[in-house]
N, C-alpha and C. Protein backbone atom coordinates (compact mmCIF):
# COMPACT_ATOMS: atom_id res chain seq x y z
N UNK A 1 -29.37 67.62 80.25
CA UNK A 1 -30.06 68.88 80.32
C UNK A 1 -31.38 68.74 79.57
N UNK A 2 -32.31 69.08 80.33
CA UNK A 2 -33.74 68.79 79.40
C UNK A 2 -33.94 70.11 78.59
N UNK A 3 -34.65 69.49 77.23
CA UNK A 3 -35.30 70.58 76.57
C UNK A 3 -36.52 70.80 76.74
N UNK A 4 -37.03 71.80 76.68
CA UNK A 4 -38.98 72.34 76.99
C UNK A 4 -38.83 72.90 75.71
N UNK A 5 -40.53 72.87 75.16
CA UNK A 5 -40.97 73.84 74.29
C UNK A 5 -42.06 74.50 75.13
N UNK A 6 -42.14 75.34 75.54
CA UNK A 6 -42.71 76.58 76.04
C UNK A 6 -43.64 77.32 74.88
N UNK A 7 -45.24 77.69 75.23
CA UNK A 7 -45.10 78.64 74.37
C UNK A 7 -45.36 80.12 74.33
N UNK A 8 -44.78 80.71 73.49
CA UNK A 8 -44.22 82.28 73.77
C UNK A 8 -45.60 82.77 73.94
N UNK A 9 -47.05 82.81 74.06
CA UNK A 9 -47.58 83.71 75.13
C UNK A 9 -48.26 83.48 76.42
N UNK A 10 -48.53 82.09 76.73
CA UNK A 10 -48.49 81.95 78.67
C UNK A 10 -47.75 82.02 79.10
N UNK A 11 -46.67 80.85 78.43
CA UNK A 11 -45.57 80.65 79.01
C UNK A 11 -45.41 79.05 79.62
N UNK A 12 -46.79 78.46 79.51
CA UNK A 12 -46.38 76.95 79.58
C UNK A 12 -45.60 76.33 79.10
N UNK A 13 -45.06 75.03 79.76
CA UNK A 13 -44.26 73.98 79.30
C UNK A 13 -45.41 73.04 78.40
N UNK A 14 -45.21 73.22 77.17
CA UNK A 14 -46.21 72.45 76.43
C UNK A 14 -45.00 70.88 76.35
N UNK A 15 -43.79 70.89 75.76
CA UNK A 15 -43.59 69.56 76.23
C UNK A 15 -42.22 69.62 76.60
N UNK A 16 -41.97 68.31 77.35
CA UNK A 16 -40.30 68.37 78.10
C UNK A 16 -39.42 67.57 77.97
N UNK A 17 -38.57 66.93 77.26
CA UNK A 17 -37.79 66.20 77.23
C UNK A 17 -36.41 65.74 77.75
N UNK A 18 -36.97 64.98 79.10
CA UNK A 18 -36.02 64.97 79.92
C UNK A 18 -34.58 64.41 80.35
N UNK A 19 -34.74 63.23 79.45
CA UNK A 19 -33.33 62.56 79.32
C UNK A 19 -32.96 61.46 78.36
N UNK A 20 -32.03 60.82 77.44
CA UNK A 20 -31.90 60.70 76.44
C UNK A 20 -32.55 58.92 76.86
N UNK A 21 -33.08 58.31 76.07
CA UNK A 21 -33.68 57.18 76.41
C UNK A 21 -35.22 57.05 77.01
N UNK A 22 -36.11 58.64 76.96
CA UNK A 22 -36.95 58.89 77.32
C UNK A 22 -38.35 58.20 76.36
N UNK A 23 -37.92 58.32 74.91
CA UNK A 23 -38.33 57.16 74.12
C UNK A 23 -37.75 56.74 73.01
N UNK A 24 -38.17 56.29 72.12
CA UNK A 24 -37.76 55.54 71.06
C UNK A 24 -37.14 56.63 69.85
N UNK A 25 -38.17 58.07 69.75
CA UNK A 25 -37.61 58.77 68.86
C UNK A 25 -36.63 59.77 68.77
N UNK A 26 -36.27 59.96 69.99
CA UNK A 26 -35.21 61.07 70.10
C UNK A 26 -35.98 62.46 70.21
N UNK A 27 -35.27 63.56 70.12
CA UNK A 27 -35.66 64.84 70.58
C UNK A 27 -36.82 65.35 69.64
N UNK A 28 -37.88 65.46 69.56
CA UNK A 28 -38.91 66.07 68.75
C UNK A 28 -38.20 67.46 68.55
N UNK A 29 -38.61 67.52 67.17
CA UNK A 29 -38.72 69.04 66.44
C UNK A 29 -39.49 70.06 66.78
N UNK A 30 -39.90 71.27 66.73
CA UNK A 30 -40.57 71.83 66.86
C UNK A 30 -42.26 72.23 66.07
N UNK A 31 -41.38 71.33 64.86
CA UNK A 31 -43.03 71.25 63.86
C UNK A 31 -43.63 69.84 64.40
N UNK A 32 -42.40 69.24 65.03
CA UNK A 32 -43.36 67.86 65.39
C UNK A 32 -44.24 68.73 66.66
N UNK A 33 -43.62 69.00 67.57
CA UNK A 33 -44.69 69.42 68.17
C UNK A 33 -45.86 70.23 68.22
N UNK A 34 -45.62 71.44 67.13
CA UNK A 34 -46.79 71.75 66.84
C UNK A 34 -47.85 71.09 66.19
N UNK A 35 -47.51 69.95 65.54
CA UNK A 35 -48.22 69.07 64.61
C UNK A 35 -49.08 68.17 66.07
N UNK A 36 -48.16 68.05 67.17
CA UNK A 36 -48.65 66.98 68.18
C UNK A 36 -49.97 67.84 68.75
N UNK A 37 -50.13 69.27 68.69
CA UNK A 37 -50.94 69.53 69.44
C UNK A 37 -51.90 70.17 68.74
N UNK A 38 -51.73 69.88 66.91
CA UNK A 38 -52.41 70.98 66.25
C UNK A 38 -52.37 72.43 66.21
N UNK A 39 -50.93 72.66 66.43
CA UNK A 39 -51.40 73.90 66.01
C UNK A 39 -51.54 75.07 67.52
N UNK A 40 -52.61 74.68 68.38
CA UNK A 40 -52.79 75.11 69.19
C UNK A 40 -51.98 74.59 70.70
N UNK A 41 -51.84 76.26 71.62
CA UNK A 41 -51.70 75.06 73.02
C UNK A 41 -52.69 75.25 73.58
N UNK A 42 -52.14 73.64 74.61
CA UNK A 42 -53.05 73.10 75.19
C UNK A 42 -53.61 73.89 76.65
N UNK A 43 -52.98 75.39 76.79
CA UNK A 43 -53.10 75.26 77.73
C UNK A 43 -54.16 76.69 78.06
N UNK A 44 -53.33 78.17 77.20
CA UNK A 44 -54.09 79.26 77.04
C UNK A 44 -55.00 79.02 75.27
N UNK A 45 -55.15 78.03 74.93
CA UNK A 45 -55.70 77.48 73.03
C UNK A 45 -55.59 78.99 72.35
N UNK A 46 -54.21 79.17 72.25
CA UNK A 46 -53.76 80.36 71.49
C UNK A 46 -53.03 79.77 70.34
N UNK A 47 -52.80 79.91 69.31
CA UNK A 47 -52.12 79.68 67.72
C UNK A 47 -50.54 79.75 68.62
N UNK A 48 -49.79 78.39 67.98
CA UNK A 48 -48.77 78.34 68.35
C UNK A 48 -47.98 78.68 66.88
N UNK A 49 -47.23 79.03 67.04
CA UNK A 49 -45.42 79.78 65.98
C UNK A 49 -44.72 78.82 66.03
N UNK A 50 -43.91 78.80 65.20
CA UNK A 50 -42.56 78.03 65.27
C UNK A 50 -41.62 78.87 65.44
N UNK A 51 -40.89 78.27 66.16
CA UNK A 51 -39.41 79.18 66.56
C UNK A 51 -38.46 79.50 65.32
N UNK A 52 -37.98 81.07 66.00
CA UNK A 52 -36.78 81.40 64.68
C UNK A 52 -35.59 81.16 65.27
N UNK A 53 -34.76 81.00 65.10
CA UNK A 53 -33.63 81.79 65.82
C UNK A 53 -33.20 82.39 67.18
N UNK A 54 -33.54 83.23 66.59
CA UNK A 54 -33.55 84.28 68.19
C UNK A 54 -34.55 84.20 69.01
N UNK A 55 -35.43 82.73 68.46
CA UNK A 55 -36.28 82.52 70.26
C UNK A 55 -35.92 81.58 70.59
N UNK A 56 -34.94 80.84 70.54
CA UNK A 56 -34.34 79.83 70.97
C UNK A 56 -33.01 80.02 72.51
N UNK A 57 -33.46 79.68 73.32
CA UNK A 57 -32.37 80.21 74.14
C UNK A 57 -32.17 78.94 75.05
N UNK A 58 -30.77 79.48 75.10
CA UNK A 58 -29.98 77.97 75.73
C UNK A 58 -29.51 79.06 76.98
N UNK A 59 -29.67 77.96 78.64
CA UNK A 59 -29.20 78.18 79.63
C UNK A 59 -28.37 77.31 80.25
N UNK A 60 -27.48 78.07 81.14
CA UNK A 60 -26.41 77.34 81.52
C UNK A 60 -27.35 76.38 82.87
N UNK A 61 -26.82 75.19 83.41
CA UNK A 61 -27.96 74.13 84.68
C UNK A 61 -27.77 74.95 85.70
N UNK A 62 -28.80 74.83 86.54
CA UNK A 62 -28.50 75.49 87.85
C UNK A 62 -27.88 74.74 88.49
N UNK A 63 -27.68 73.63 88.63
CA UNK A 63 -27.30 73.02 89.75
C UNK A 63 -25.95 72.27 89.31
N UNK A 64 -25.29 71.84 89.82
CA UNK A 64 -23.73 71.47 89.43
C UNK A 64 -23.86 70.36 90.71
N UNK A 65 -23.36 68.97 90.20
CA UNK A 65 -23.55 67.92 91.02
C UNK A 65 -22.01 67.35 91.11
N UNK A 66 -21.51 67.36 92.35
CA UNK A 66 -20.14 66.55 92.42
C UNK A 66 -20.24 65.29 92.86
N UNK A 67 -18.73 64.34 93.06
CA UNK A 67 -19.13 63.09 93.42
C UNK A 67 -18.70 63.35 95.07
N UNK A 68 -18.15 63.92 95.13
CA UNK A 68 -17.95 64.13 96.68
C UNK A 68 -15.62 64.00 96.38
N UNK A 69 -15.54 63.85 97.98
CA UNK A 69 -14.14 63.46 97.98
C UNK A 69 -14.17 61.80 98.03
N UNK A 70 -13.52 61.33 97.20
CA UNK A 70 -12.83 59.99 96.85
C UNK A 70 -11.72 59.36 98.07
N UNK A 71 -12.09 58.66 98.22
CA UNK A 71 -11.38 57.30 99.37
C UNK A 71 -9.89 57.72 99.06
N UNK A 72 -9.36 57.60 100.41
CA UNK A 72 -7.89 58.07 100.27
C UNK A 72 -6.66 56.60 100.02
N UNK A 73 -8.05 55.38 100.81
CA UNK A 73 -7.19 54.14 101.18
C UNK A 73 -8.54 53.00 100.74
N UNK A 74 -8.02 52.19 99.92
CA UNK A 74 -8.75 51.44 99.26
C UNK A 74 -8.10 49.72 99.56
N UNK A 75 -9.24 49.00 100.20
CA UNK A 75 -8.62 47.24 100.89
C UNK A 75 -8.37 46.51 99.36
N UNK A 76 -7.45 45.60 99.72
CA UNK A 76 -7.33 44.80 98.50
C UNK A 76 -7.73 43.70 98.86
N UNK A 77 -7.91 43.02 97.92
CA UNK A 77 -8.96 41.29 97.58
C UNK A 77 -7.95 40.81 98.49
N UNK A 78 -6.65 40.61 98.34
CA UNK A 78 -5.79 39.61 98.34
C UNK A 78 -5.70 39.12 99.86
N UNK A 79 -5.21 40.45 100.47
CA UNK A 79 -4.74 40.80 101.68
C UNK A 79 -5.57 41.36 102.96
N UNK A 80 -6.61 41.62 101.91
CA UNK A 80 -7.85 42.79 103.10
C UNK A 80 -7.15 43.85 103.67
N UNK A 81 -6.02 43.94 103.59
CA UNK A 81 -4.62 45.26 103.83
C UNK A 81 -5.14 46.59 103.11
N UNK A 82 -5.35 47.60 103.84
CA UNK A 82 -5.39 49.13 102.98
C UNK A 82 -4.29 49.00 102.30
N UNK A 83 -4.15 49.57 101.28
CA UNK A 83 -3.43 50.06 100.39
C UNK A 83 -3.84 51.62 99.98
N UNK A 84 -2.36 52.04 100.05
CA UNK A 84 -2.21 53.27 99.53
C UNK A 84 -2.07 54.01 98.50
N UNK A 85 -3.59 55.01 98.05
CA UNK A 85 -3.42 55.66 96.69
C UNK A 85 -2.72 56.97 96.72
């Protein structure tokens, strides 16, 4: 699940962190990121806040990914014979 820091008055995605291995440091803080951009965003150059609490909001994913239905009959090395799961 990615995290965004957004900021609370455009509403841009100032930064996004999309999946774990994305780099070397792990999930930036929120002072790291204000520190990354000075302070300001980059996008309406309005004074950025740091989050309290109660602006922090966690959502459930939209999307829900299955693997599908699983093989009913699987060949073996030995025999090349289906075998039955």
């Amino acid at each position: 699940m990615p995290i965004r820091y957004v900021c609370s008055n455009c509403g841009e995605t100032i930064f996004e962190f999309k999946y774990v291995g994305q780099d070397y440091y792990g999930i930036p803080t929120p002072k790291e990121i204000y520190n990354l951009y000075g302070g300001i965003c980059p996008h309406c150059h309005k004074e950025l806040k740091l989050p309290s609490i109660e602006d922090i909001e966690i959502r459930p994913r939209l999307h829900v990914y299955s693997l599908g239905k699983m093989p009913v009959s699987i060949p073996t090395r030995a025999t090349g014979e289906l075998a039955q799961s």
